[in-house]
PDB file of N, CA and C in Angstrom:
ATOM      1  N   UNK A   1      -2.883  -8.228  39.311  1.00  0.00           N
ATOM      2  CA  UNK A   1      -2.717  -9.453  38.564  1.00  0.00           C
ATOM      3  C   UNK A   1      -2.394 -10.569  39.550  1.00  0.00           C
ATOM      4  N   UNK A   2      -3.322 -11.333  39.324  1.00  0.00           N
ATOM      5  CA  UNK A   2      -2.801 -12.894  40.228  1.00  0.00           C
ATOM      6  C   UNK A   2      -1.111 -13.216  39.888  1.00  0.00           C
ATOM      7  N   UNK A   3      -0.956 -14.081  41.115  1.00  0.00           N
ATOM      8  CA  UNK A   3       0.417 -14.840  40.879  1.00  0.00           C
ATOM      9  C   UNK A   3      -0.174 -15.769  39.264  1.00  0.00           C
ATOM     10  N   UNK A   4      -0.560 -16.549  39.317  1.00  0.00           N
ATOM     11  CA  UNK A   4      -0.920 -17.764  38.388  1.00  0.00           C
ATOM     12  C   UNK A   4      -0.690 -16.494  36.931  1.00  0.00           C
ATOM     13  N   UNK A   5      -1.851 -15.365  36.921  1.00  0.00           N
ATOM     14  CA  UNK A   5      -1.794 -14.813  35.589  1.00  0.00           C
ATOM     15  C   UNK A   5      -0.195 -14.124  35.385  1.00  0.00           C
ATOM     16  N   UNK A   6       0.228 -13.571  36.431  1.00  0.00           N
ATOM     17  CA  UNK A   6       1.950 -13.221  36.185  1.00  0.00           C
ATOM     18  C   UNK A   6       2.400 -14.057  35.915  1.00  0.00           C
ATOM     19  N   UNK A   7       2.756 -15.685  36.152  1.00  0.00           N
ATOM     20  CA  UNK A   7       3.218 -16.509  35.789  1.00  0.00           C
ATOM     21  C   UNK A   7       3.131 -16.611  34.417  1.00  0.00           C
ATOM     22  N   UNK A   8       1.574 -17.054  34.124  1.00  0.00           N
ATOM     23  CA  UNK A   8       1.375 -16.942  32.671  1.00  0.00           C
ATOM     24  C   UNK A   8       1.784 -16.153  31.387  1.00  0.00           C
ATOM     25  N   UNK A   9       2.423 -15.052  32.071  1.00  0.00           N
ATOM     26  CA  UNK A   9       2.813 -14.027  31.062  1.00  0.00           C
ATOM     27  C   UNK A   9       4.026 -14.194  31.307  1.00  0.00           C
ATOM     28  N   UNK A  10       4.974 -14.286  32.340  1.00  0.00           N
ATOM     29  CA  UNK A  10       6.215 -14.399  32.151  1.00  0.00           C
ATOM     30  C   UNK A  10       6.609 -16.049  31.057  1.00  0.00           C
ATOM     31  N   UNK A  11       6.144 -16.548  31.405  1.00  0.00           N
ATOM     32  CA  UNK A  11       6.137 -17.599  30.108  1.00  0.00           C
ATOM     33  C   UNK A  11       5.719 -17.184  28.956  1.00  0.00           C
ATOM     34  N   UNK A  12       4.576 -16.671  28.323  1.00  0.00           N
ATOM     35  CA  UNK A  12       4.437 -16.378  27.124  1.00  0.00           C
ATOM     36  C   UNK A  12       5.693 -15.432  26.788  1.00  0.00           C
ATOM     37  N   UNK A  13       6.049 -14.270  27.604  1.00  0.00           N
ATOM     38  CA  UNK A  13       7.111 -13.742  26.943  1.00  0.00           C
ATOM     39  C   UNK A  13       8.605 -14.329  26.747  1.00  0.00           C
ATOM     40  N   UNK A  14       8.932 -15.038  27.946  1.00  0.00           N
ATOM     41  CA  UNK A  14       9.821 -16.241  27.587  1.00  0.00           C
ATOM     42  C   UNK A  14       9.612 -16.857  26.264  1.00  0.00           C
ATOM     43  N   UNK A  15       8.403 -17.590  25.893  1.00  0.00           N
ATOM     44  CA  UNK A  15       8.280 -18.340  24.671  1.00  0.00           C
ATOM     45  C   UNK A  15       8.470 -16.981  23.498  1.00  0.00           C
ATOM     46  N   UNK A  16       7.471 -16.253  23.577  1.00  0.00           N
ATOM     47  CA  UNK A  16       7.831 -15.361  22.064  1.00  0.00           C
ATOM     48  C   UNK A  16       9.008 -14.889  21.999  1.00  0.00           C
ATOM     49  N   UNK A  17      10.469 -14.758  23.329  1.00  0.00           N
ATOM     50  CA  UNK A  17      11.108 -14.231  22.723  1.00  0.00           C
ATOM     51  C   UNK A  17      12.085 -15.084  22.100  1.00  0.00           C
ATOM     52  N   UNK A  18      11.803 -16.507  22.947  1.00  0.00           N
ATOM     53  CA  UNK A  18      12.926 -17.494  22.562  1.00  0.00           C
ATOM     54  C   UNK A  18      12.393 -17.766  20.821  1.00  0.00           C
ATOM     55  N   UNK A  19      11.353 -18.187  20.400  1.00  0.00           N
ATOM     56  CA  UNK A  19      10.915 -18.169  19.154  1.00  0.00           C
ATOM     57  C   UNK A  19      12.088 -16.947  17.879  1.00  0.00           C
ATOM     58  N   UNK A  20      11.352 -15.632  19.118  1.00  0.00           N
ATOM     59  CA  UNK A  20      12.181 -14.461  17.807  1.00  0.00           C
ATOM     60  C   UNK A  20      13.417 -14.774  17.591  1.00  0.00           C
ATOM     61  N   UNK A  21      14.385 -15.210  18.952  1.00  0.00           N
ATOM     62  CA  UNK A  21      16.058 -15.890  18.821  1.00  0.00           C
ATOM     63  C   UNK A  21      16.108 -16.659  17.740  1.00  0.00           C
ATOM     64  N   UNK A  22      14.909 -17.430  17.146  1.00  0.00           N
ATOM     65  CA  UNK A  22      15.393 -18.358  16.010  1.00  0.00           C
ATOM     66  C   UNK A  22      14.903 -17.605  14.719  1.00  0.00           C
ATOM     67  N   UNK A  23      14.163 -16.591  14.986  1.00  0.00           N
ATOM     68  CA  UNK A  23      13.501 -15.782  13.580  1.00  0.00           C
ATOM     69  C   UNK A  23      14.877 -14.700  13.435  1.00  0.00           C
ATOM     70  N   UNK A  24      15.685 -14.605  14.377  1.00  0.00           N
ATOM     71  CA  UNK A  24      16.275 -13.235  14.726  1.00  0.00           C
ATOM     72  C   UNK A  24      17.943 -13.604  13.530  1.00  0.00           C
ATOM     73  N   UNK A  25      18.042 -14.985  12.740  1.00  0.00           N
ATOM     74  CA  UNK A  25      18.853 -15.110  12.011  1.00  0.00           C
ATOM     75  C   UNK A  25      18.799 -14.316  10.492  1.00  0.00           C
ATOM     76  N   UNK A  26      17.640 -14.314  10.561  1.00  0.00           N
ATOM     77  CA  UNK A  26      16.721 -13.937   9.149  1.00  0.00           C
ATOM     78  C   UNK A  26      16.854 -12.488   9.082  1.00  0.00           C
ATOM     79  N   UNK A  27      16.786 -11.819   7.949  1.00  0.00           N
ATOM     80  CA  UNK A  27      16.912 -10.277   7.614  1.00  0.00           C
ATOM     81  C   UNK A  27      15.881 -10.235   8.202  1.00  0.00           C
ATOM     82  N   UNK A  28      15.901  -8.439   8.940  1.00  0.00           N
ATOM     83  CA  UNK A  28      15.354  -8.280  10.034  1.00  0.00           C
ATOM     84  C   UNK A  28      14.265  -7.952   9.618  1.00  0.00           C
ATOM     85  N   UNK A  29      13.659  -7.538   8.666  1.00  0.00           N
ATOM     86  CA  UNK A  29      12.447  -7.735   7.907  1.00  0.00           C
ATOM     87  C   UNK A  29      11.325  -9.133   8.170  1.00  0.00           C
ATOM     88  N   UNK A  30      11.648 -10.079   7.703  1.00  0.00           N
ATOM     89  CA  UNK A  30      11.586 -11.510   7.576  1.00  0.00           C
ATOM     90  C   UNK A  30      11.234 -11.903   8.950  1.00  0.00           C
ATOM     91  N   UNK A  31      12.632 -11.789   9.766  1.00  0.00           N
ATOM     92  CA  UNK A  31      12.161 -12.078  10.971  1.00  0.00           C
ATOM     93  C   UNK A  31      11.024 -11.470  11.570  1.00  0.00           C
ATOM     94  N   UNK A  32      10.712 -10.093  11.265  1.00  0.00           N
ATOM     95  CA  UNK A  32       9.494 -10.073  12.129  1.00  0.00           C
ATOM     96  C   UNK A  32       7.922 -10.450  11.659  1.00  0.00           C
ATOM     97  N   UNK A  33       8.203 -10.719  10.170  1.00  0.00           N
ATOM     98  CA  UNK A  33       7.051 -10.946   9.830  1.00  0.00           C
ATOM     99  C   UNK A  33       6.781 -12.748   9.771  1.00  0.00           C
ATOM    100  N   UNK A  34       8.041 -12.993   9.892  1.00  0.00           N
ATOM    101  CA  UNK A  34       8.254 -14.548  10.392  1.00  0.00           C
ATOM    102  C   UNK A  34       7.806 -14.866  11.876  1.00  0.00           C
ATOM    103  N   UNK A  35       8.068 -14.080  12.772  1.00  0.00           N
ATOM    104  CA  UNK A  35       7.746 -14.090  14.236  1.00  0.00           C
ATOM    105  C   UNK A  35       6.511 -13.796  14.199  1.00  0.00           C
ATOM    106  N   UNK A  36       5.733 -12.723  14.034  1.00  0.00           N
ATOM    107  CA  UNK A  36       4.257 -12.395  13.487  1.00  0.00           C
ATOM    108  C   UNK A  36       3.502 -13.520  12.962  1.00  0.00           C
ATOM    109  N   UNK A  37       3.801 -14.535  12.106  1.00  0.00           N
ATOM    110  CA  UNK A  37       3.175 -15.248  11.512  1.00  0.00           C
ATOM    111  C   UNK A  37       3.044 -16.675  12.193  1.00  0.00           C
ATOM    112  N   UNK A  38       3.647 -17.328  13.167  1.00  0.00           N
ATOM    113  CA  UNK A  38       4.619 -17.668  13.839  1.00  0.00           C
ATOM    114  C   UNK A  38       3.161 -17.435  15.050  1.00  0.00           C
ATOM    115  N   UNK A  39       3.318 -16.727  15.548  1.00  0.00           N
ATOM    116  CA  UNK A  39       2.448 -16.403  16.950  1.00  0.00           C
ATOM    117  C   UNK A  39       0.853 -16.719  16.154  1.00  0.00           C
ATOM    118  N   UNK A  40       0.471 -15.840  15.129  1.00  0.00           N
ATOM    119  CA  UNK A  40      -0.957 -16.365  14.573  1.00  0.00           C
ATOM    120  C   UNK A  40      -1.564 -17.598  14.266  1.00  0.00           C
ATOM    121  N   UNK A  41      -0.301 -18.115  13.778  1.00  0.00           N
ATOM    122  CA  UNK A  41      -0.810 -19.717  13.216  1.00  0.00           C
ATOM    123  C   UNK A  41      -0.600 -21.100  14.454  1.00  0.00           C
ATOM    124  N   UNK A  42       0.327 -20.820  15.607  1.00  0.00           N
ATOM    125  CA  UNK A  42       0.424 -21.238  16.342  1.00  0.00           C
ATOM    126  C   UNK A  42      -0.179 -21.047  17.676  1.00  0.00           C
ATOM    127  N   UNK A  43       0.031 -19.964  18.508  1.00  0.00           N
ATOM    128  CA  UNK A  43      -0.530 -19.166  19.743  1.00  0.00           C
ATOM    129  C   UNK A  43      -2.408 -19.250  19.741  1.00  0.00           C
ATOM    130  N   UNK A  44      -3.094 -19.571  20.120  1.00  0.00           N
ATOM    131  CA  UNK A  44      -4.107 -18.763  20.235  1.00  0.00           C
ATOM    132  C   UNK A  44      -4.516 -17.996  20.703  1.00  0.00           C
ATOM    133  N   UNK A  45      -6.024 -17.419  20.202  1.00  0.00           N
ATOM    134  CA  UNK A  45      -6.139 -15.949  20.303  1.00  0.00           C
ATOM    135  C   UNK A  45      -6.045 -15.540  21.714  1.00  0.00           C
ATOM    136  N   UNK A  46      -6.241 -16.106  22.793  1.00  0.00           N
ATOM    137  CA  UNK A  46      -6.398 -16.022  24.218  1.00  0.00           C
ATOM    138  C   UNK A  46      -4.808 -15.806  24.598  1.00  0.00           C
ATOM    139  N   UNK A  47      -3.884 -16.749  23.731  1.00  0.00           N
ATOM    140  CA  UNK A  47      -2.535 -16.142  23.791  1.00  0.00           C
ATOM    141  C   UNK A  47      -2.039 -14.915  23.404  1.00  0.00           C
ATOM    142  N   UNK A  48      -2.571 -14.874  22.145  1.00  0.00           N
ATOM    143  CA  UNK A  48      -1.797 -13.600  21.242  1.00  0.00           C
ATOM    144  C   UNK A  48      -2.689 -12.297  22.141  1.00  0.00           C
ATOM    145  N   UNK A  49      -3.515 -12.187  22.111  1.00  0.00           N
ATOM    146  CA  UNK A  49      -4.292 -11.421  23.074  1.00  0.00           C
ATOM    147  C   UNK A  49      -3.808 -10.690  24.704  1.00  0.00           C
ATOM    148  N   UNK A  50      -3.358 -11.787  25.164  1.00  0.00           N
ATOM    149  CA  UNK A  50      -2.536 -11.299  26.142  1.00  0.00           C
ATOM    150  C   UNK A  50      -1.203 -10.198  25.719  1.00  0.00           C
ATOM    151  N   UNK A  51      -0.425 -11.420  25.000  1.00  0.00           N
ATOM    152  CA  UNK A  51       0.878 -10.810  24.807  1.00  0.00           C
ATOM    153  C   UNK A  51       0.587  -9.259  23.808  1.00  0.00           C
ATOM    154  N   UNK A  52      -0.543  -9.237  23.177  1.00  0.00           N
ATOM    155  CA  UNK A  52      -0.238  -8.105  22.478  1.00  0.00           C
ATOM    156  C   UNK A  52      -0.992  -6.737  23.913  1.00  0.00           C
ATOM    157  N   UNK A  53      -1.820  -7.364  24.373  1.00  0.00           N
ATOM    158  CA  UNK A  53      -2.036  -6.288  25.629  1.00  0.00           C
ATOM    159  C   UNK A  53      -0.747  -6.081  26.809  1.00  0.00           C
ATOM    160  N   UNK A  54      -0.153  -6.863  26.355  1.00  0.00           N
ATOM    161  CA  UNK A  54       1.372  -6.404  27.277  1.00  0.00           C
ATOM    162  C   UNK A  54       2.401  -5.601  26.356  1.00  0.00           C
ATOM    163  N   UNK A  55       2.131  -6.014  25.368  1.00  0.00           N
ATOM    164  CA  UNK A  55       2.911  -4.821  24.467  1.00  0.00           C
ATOM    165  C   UNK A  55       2.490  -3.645  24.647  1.00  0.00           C
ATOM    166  N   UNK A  56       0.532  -2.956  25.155  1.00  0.00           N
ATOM    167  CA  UNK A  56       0.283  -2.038  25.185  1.00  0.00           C
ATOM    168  C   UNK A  56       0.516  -1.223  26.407  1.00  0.00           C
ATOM    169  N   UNK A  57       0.983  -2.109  27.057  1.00  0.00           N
ATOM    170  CA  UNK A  57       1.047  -1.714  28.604  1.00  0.00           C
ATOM    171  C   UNK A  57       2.929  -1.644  28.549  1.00  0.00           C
ATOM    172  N   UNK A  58       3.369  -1.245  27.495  1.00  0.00           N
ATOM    173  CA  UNK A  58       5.144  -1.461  27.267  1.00  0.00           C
ATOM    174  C   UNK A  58       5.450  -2.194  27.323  1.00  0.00           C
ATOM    175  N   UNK A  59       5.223  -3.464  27.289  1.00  0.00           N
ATOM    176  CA  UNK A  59       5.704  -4.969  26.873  1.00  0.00           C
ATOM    177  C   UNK A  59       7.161  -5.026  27.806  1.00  0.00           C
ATOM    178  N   UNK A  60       6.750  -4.968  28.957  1.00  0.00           N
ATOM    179  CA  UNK A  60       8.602  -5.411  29.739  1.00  0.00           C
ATOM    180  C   UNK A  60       9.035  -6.203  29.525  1.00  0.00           C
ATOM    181  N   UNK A  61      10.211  -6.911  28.967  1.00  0.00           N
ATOM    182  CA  UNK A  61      10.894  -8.310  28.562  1.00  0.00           C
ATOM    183  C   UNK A  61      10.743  -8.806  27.240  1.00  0.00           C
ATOM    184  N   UNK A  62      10.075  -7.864  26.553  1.00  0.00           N
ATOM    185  CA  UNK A  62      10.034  -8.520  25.206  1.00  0.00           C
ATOM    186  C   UNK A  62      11.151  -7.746  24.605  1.00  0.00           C
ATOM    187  N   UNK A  63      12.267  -8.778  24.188  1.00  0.00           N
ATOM    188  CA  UNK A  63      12.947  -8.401  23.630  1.00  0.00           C
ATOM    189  C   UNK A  63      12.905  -7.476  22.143  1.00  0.00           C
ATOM    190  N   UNK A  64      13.230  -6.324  21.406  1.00  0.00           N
ATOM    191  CA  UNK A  64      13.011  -5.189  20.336  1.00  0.00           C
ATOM    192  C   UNK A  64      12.454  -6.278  19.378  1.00  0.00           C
ATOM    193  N   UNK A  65      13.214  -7.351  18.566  1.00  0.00           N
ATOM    194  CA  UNK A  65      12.668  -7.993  17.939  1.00  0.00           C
ATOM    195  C   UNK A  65      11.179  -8.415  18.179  1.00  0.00           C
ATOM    196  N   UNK A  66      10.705  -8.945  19.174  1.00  0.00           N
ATOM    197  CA  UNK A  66       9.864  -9.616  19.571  1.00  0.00           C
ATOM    198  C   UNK A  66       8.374  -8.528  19.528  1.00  0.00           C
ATOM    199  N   UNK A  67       9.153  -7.645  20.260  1.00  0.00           N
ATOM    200  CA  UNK A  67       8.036  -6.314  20.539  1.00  0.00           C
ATOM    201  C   UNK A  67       7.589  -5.666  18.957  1.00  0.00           C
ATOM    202  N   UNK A  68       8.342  -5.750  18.042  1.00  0.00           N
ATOM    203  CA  UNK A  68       7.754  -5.477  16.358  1.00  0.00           C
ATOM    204  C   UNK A  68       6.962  -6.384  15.939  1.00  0.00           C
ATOM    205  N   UNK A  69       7.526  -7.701  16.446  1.00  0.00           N
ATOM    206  CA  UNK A  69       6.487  -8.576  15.505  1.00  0.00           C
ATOM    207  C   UNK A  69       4.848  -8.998  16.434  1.00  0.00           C
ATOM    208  N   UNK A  70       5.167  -8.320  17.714  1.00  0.00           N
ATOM    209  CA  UNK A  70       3.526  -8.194  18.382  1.00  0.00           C
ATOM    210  C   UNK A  70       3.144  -7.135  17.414  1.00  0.00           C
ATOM    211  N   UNK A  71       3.983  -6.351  17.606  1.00  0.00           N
ATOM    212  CA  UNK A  71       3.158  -4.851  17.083  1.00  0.00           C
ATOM    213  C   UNK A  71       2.549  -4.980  15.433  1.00  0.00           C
ATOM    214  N   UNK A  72       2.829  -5.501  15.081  1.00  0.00           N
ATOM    215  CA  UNK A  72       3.143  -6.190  13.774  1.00  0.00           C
ATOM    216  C   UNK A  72       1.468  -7.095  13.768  1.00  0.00           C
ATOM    217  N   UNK A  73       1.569  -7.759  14.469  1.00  0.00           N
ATOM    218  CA  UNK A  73       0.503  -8.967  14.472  1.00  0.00           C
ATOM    219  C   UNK A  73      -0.190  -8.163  15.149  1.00  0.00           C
ATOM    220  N   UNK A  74      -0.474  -7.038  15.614  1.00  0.00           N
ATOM    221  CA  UNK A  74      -1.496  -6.231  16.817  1.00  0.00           C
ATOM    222  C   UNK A  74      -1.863  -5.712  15.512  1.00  0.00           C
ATOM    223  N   UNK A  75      -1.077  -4.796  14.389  1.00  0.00           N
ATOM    224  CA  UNK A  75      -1.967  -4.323  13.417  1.00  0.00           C
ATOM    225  C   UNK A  75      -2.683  -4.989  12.298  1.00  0.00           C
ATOM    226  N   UNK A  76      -1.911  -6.554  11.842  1.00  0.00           N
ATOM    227  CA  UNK A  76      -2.471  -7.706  11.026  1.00  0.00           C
ATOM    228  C   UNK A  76      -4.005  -7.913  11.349  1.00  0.00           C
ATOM    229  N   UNK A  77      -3.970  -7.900  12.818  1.00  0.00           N
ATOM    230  CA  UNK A  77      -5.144  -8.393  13.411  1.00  0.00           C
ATOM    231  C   UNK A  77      -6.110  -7.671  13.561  1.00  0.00           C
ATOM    232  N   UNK A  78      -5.582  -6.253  13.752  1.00  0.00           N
ATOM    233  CA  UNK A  78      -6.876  -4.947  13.681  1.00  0.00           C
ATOM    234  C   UNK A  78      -7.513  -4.916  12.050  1.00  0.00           C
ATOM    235  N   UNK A  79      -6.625  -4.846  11.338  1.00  0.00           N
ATOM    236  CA  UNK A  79      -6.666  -4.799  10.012  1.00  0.00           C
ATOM    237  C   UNK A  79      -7.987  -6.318   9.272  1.00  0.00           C
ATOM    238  N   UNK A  80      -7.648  -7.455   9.907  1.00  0.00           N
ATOM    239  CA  UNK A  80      -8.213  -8.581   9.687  1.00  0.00           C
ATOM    240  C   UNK A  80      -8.602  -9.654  10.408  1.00  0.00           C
ATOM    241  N   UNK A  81      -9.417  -9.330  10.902  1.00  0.00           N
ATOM    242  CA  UNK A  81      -9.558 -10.041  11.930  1.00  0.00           C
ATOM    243  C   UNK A  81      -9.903 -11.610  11.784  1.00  0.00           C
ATOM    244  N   UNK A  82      -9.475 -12.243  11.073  1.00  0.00           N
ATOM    245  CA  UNK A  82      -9.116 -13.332  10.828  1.00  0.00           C
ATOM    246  C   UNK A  82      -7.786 -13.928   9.867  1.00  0.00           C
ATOM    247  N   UNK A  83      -6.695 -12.891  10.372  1.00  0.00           N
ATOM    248  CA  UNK A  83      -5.822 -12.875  10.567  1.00  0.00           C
ATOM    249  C   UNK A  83      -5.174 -14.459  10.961  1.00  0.00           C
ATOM    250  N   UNK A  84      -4.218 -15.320  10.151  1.00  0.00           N
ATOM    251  CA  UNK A  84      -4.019 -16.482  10.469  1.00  0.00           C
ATOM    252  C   UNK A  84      -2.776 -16.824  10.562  1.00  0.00           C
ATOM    253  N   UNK A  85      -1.641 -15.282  10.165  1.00  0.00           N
ATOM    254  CA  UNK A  85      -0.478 -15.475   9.861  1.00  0.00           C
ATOM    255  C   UNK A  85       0.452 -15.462   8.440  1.00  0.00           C
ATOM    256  N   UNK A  86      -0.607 -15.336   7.408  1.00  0.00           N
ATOM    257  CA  UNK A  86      -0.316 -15.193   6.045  1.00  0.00           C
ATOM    258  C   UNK A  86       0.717 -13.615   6.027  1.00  0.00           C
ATOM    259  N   UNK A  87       1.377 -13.817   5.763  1.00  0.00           N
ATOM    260  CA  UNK A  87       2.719 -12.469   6.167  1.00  0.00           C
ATOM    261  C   UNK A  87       2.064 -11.451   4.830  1.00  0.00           C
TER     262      UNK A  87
END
């Protein structure tokens, strides 16, 4: 992996996890389908794409919260692939 693309991912996981910190008030339910919904309607696919291929590769740094609601949006998205975030 290039420096530039490591960079790039240490920021995306920075951003999704700081996001889940504000979903992470919400019953823990909620929050992840809040965080999930959250990355679809916002992130694009070139984003969510990454971060959910770092979840497959064990997602280092994604905080537990964070790592459900990829996993979460990894199956939304297999399931539908036009998937937009509708929880």
């Amino acid at each position: 992996m290039s420096h530039d693309a490591a960079a790039s991912l240490k920021k995306l996981i920075y951003m999704a996890n700081q996001i889940g910190k504000f979903f992470a008030v919400q019953k823990h339910d909620q929050a992840v389908a809040g965080l999930a919904s959250h990355l679809a309607r916002f992130w694009t696919p070139a984003m969510r794409e990454k971060i959910i291929l770092h979840l497959k590769e064990g997602g280092e740094g994604l905080d537990p919260l964070t790592k459900e609601a990829v996993q979460w949006l990894k199956v939304k998205q297999s399931n539908h692939h036009d998937y937009t975030g509708d929880a």
